[in-house]
PDB file of N, CA and C in Angstrom:
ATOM      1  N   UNK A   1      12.724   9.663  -3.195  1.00  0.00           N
ATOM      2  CA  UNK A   1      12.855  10.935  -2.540  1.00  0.00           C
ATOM      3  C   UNK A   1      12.788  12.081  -3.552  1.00  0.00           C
ATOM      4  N   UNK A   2      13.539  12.460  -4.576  1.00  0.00           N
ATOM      5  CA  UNK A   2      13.518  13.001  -5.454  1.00  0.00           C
ATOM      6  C   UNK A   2      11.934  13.245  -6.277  1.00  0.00           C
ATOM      7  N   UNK A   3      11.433  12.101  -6.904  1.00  0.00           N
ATOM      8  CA  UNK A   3       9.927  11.981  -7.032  1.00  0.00           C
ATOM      9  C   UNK A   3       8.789  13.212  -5.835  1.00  0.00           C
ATOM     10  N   UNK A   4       9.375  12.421  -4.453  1.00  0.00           N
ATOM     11  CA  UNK A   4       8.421  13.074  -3.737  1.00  0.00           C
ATOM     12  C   UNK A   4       8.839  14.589  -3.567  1.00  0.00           C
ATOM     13  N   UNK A   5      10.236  14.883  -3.938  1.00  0.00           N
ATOM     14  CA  UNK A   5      10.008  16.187  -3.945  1.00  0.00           C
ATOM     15  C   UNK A   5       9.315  16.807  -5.568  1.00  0.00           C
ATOM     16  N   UNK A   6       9.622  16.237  -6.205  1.00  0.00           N
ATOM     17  CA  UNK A   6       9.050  16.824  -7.344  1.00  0.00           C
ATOM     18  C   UNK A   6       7.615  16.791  -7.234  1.00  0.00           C
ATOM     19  N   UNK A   7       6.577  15.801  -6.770  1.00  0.00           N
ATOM     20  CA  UNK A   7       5.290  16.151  -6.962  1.00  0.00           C
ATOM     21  C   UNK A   7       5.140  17.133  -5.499  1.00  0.00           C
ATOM     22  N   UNK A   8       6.060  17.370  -4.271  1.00  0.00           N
ATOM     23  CA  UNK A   8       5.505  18.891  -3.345  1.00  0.00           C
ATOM     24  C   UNK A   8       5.606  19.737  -4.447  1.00  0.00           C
ATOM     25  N   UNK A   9       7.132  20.434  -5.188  1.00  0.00           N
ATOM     26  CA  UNK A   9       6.899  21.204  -6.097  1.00  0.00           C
ATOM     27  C   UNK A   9       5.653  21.741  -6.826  1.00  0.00           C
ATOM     28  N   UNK A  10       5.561  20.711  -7.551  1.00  0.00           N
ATOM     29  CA  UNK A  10       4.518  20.871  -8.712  1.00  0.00           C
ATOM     30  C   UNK A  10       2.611  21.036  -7.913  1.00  0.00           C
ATOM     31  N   UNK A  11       2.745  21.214  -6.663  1.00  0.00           N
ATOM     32  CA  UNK A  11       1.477  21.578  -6.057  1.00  0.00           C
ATOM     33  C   UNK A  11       0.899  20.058  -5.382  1.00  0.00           C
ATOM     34  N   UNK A  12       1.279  19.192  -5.098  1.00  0.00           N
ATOM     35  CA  UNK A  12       0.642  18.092  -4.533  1.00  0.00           C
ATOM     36  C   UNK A  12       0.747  18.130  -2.850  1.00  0.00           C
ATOM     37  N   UNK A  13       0.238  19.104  -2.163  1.00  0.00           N
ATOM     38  CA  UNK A  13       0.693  19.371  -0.591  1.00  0.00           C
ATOM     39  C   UNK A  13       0.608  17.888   0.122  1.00  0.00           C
ATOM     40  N   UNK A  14       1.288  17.471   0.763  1.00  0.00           N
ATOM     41  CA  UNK A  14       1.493  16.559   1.638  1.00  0.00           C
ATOM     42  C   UNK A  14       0.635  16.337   2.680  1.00  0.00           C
ATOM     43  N   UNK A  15       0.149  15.056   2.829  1.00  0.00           N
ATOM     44  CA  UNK A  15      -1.203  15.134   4.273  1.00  0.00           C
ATOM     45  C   UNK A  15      -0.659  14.397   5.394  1.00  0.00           C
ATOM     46  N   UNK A  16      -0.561  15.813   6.667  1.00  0.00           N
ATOM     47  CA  UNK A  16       0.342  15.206   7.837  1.00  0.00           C
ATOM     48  C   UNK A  16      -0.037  13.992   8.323  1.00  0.00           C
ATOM     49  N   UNK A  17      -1.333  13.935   8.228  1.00  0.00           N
ATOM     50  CA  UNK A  17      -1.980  12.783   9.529  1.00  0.00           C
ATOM     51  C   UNK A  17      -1.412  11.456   8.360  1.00  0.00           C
ATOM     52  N   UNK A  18      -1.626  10.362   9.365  1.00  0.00           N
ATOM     53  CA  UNK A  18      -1.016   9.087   8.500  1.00  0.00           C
ATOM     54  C   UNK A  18      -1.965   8.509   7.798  1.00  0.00           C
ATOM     55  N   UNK A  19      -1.553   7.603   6.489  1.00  0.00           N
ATOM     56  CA  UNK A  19      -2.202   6.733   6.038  1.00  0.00           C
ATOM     57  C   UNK A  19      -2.231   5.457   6.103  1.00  0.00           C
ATOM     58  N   UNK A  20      -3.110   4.828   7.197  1.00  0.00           N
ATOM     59  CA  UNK A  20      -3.201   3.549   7.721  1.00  0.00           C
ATOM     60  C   UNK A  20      -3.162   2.199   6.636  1.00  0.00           C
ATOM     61  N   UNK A  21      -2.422   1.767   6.447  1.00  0.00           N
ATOM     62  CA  UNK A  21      -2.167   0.594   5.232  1.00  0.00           C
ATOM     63  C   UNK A  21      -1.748  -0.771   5.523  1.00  0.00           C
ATOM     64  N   UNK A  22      -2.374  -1.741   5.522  1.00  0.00           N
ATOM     65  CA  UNK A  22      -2.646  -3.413   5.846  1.00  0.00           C
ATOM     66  C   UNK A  22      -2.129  -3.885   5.086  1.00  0.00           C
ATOM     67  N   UNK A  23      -0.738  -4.661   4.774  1.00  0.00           N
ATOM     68  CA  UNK A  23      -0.469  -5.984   3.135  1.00  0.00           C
ATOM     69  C   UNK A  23      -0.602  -6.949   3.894  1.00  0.00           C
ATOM     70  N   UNK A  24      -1.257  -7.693   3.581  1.00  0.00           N
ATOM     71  CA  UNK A  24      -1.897  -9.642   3.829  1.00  0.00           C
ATOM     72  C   UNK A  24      -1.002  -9.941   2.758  1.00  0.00           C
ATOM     73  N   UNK A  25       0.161 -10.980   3.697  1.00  0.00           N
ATOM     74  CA  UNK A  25       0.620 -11.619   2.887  1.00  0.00           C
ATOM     75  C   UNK A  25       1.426 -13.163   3.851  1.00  0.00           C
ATOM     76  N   UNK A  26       2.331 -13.595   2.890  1.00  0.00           N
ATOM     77  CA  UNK A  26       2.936 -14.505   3.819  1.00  0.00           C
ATOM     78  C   UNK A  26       4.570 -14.543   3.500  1.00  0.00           C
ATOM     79  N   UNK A  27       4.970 -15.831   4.010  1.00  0.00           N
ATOM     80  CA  UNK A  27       6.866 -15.598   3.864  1.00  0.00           C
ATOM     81  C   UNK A  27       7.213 -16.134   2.733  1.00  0.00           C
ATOM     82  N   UNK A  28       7.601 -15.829   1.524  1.00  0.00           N
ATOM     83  CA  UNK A  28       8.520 -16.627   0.744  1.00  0.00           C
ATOM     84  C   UNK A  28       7.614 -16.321  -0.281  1.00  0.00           C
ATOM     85  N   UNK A  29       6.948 -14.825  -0.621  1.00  0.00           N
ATOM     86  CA  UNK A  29       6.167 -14.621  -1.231  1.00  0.00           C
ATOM     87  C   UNK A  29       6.600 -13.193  -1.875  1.00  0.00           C
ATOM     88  N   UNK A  30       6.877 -13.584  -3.189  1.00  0.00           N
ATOM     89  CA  UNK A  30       8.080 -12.782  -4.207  1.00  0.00           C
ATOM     90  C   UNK A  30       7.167 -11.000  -4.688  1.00  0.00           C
ATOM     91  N   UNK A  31       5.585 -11.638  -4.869  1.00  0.00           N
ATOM     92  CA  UNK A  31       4.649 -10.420  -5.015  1.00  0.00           C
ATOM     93  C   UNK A  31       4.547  -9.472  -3.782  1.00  0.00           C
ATOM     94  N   UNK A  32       4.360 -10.556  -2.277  1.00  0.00           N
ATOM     95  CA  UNK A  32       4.334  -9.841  -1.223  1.00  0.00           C
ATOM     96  C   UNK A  32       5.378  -8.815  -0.909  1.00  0.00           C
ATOM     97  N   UNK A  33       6.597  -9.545  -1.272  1.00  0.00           N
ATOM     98  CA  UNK A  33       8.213  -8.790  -1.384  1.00  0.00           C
ATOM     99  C   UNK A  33       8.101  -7.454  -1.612  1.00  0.00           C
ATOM    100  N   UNK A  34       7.568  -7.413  -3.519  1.00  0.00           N
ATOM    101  CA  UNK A  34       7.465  -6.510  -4.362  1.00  0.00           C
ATOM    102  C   UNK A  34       6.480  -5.438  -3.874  1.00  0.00           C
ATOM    103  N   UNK A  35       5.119  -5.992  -3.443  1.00  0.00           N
ATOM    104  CA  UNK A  35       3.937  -4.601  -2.580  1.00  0.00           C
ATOM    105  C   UNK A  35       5.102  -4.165  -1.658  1.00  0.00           C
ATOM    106  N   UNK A  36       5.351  -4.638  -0.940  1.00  0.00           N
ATOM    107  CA  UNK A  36       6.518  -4.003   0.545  1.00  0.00           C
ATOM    108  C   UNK A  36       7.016  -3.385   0.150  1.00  0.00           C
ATOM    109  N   UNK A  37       8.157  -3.133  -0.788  1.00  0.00           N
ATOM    110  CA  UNK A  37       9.262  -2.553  -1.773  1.00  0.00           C
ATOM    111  C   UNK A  37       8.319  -1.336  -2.359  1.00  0.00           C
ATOM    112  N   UNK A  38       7.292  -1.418  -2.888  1.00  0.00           N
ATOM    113  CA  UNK A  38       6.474  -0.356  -3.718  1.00  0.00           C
ATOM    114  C   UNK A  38       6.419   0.388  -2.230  1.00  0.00           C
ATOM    115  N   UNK A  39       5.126   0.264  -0.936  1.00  0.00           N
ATOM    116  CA  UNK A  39       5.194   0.622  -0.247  1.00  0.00           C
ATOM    117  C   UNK A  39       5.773   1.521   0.860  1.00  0.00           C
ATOM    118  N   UNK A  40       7.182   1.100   0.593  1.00  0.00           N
ATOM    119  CA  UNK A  40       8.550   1.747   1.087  1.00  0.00           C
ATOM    120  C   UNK A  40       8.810   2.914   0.197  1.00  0.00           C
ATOM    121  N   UNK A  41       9.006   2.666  -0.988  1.00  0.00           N
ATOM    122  CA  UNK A  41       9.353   4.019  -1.750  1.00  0.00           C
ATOM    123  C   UNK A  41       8.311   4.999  -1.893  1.00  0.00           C
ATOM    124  N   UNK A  42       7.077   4.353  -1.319  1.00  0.00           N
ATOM    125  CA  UNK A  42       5.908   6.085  -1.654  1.00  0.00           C
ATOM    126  C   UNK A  42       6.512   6.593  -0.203  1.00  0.00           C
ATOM    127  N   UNK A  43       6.419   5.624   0.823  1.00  0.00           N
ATOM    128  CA  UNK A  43       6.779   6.688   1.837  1.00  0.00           C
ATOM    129  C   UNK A  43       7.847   7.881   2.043  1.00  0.00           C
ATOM    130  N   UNK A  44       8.132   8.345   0.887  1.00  0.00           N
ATOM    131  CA  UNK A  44       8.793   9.297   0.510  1.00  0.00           C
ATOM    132  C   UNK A  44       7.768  10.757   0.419  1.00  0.00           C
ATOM    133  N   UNK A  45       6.768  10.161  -0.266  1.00  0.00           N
ATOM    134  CA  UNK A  45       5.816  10.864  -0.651  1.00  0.00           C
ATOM    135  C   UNK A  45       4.263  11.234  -0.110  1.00  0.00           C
ATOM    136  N   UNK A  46       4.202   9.980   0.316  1.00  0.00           N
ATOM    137  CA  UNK A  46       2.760   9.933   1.628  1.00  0.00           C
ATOM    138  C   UNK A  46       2.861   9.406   3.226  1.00  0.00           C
ATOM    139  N   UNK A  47       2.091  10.326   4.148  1.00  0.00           N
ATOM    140  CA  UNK A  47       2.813   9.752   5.208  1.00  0.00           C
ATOM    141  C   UNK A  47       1.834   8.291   5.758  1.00  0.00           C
ATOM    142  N   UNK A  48       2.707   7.153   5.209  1.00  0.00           N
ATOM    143  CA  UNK A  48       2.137   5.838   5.492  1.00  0.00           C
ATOM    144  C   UNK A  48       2.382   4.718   6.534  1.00  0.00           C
ATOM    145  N   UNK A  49       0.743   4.566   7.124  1.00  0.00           N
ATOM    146  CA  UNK A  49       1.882   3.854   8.682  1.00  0.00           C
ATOM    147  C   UNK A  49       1.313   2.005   7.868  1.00  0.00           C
ATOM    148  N   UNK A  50       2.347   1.342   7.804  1.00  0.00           N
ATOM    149  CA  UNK A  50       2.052  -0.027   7.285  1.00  0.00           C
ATOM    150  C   UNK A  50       2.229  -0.806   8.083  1.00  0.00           C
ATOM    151  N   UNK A  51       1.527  -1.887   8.205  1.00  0.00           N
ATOM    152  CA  UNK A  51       1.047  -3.215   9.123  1.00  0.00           C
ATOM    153  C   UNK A  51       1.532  -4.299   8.258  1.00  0.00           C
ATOM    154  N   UNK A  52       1.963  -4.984   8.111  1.00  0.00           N
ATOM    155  CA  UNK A  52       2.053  -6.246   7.766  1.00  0.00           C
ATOM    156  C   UNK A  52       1.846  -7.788   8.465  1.00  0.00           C
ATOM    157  N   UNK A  53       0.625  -7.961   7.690  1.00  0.00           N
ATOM    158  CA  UNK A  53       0.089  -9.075   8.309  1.00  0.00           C
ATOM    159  C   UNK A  53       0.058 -10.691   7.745  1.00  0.00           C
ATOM    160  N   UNK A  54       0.409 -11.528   8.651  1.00  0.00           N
ATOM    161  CA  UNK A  54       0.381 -12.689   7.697  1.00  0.00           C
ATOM    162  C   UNK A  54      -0.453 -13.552   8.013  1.00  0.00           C
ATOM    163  N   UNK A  55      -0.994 -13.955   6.198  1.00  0.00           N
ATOM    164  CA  UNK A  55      -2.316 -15.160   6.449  1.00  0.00           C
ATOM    165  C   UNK A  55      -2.274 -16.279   6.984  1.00  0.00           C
ATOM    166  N   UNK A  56      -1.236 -16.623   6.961  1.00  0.00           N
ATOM    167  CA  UNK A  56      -0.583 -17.818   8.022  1.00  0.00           C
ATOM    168  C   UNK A  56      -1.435 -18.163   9.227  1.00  0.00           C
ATOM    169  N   UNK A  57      -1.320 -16.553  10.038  1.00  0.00           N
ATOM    170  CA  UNK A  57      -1.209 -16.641  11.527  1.00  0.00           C
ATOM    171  C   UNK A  57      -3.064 -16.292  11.690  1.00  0.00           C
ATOM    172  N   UNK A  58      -3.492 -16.252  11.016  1.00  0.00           N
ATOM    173  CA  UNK A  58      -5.184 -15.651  10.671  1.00  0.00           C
ATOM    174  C   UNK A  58      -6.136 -16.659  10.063  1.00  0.00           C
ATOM    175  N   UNK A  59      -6.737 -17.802  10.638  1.00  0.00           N
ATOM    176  CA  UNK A  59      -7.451 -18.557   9.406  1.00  0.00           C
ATOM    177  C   UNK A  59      -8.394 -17.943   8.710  1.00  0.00           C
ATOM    178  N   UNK A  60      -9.319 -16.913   9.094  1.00  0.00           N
ATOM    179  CA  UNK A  60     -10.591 -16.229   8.432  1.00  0.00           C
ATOM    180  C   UNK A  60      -9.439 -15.607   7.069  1.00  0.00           C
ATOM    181  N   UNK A  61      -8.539 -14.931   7.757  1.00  0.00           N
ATOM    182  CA  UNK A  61      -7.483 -14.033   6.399  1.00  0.00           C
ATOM    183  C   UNK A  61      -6.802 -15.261   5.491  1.00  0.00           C
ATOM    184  N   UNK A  62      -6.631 -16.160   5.771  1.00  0.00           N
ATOM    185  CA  UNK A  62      -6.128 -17.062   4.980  1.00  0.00           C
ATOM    186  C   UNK A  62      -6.951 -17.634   4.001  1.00  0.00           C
ATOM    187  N   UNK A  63      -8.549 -17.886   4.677  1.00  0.00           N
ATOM    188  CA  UNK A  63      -9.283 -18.665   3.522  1.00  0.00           C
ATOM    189  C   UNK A  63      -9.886 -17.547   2.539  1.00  0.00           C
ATOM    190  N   UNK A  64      -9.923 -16.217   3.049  1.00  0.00           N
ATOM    191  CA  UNK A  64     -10.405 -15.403   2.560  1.00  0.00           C
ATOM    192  C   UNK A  64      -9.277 -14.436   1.188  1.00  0.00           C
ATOM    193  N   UNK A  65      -7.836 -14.283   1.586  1.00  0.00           N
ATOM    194  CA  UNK A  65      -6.678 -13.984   0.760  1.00  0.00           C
ATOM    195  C   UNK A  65      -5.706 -15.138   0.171  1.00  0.00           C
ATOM    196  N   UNK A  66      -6.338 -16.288   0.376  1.00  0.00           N
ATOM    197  CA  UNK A  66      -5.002 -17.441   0.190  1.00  0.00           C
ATOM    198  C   UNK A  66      -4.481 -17.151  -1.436  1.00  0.00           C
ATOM    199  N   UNK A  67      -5.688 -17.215  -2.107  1.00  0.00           N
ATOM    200  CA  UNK A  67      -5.749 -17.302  -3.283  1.00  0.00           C
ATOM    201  C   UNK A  67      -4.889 -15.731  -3.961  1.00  0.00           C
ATOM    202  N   UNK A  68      -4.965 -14.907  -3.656  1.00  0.00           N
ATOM    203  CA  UNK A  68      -5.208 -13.355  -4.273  1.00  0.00           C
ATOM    204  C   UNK A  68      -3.738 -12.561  -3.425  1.00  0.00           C
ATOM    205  N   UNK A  69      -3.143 -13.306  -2.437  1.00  0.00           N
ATOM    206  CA  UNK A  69      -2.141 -12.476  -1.753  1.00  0.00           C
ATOM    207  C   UNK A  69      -0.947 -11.875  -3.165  1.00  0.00           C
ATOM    208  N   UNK A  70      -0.279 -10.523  -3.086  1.00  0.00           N
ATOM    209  CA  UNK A  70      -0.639  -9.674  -1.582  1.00  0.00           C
ATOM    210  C   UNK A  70      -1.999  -8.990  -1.914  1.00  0.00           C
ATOM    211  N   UNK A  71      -2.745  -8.450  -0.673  1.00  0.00           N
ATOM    212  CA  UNK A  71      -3.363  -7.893  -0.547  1.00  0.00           C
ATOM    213  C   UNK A  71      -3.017  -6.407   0.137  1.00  0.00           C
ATOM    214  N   UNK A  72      -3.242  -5.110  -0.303  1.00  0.00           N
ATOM    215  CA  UNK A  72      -3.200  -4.132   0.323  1.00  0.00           C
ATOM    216  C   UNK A  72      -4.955  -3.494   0.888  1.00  0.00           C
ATOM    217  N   UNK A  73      -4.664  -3.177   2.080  1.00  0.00           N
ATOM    218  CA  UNK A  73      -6.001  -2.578   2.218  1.00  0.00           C
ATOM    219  C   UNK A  73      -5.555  -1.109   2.960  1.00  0.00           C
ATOM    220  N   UNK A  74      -6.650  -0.234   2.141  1.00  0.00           N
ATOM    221  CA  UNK A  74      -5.749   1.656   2.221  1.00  0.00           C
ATOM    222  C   UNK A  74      -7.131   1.546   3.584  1.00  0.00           C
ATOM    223  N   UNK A  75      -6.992   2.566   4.228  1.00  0.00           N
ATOM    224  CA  UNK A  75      -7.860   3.099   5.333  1.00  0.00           C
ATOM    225  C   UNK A  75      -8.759   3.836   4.115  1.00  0.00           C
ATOM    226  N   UNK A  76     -10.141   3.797   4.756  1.00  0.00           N
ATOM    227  CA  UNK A  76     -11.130   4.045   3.494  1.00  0.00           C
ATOM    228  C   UNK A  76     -11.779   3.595   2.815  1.00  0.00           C
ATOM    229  N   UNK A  77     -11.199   2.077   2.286  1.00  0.00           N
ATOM    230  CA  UNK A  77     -12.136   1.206   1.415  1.00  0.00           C
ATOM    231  C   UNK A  77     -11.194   0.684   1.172  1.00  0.00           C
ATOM    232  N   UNK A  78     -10.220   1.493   0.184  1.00  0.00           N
ATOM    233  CA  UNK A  78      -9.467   0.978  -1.049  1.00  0.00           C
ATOM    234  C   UNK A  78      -8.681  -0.231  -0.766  1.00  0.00           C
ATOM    235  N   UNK A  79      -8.790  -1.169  -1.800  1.00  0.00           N
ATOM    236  CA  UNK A  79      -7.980  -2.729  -1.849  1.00  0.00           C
ATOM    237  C   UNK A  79      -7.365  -3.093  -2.817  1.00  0.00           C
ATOM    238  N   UNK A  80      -6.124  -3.316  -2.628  1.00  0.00           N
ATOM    239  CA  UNK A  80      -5.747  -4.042  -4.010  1.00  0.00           C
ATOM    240  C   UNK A  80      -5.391  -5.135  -3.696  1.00  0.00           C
ATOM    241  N   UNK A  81      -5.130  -6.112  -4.731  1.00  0.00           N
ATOM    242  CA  UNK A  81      -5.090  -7.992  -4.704  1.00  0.00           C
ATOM    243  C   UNK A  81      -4.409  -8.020  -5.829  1.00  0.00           C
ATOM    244  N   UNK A  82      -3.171  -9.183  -5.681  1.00  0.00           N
ATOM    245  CA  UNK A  82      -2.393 -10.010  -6.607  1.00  0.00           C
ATOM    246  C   UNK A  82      -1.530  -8.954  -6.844  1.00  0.00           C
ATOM    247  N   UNK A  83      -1.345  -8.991  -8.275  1.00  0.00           N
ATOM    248  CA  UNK A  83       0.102  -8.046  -8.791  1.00  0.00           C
ATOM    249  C   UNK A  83      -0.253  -6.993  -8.687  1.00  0.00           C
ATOM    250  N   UNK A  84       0.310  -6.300  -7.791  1.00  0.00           N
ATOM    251  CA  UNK A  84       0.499  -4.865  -7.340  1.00  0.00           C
ATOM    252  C   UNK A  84       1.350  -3.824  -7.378  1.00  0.00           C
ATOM    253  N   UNK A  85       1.386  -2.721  -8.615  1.00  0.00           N
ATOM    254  CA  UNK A  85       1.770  -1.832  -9.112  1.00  0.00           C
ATOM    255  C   UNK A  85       1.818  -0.629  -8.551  1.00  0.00           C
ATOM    256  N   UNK A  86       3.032   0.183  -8.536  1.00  0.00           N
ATOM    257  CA  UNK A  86       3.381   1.618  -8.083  1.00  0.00           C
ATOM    258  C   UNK A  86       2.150   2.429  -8.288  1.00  0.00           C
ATOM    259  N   UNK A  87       1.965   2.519  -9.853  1.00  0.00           N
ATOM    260  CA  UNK A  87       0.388   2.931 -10.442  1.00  0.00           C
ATOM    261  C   UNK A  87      -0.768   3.054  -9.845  1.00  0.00           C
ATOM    262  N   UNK A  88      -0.809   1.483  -9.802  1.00  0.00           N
ATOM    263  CA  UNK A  88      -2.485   1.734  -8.714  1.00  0.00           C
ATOM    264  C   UNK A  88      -2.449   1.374  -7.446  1.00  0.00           C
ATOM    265  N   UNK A  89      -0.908   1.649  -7.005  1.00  0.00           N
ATOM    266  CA  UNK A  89      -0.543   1.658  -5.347  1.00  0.00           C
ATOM    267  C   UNK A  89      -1.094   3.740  -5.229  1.00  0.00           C
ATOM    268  N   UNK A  90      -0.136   4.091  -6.278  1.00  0.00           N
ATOM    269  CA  UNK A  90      -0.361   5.890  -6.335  1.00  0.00           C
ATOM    270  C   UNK A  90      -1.728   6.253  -6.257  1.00  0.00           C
ATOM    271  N   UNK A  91      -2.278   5.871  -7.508  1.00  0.00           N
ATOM    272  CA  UNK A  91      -3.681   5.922  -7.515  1.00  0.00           C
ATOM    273  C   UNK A  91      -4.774   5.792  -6.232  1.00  0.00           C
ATOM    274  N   UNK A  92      -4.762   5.091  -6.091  1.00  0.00           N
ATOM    275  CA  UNK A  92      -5.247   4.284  -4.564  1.00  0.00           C
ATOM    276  C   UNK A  92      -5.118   5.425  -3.436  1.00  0.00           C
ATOM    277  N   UNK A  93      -4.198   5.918  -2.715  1.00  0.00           N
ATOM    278  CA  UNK A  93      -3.202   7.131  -2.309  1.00  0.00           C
ATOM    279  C   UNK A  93      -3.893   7.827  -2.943  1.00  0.00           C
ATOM    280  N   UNK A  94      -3.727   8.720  -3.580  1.00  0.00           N
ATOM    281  CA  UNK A  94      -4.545   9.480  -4.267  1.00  0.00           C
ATOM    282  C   UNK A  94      -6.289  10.273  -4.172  1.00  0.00           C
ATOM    283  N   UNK A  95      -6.912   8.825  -4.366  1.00  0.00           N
ATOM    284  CA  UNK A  95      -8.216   8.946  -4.253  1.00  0.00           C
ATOM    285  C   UNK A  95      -8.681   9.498  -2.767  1.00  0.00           C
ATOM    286  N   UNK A  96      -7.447   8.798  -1.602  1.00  0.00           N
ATOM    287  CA  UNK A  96      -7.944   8.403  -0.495  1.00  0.00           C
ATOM    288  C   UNK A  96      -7.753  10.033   0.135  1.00  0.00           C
ATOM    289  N   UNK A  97      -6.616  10.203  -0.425  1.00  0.00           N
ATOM    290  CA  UNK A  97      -6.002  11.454   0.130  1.00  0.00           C
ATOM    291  C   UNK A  97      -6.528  12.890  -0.345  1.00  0.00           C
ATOM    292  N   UNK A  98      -7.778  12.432  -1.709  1.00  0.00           N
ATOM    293  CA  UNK A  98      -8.303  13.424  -2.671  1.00  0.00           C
ATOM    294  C   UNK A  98      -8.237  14.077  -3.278  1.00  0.00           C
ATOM    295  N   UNK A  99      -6.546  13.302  -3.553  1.00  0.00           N
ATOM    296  CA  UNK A  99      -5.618  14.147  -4.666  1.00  0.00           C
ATOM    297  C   UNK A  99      -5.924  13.789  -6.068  1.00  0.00           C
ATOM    298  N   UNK A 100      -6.655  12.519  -6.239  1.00  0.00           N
ATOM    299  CA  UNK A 100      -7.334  12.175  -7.407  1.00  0.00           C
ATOM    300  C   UNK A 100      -8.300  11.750  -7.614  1.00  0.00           C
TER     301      UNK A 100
END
């Protein structure tokens, strides 16, 4: 919270409409945990609507993420796979939102 007020401050205006965001993942999955957890704390800062989906319940998403979970997918393109960082969670956000 603090963060997200510091980058309104410093000129980063906030974009009302939402940012549609997908993690492919499954249960008992310590990385998947960790994207969720990253996820949660930007929403301080971007307004993010998140889906969480599991490869489990999906065979095309399973043979296609089994290997690489979590997976984030931003509305737009953007994807990230495996260990997934605040960094290029921000980044990602960023590009989409055309703040970087």
């Amino acid at each position: 919270m603090v963060r997200g007020l510091i980058r309104r401050l410093a000129g980063r205006p906030l974009r009302s409409e939402p940012i549609r965001v997908v993690l492919w993942g499954k249960d008992d999955c310590g990385l998947c945990d960790r994207a969720r957890a990253i996820l949660d704390r930007l929403r301080d800062e971007y307004p993010l609507q998140v889906e969480k989906r599991d490869i489990l319940a999906d065979p095309a998403a399973y043979e296609r993420f089994r290997f690489v979970i979590p997976v984030v997918e931003i509305e737009g393109g953007e994807r990230l796979e495996g260990k997934i960082t605040e960094l290029w969670l921000r980044r990602a956000l960023d590009r989409v939102t055309g703040k970087g």
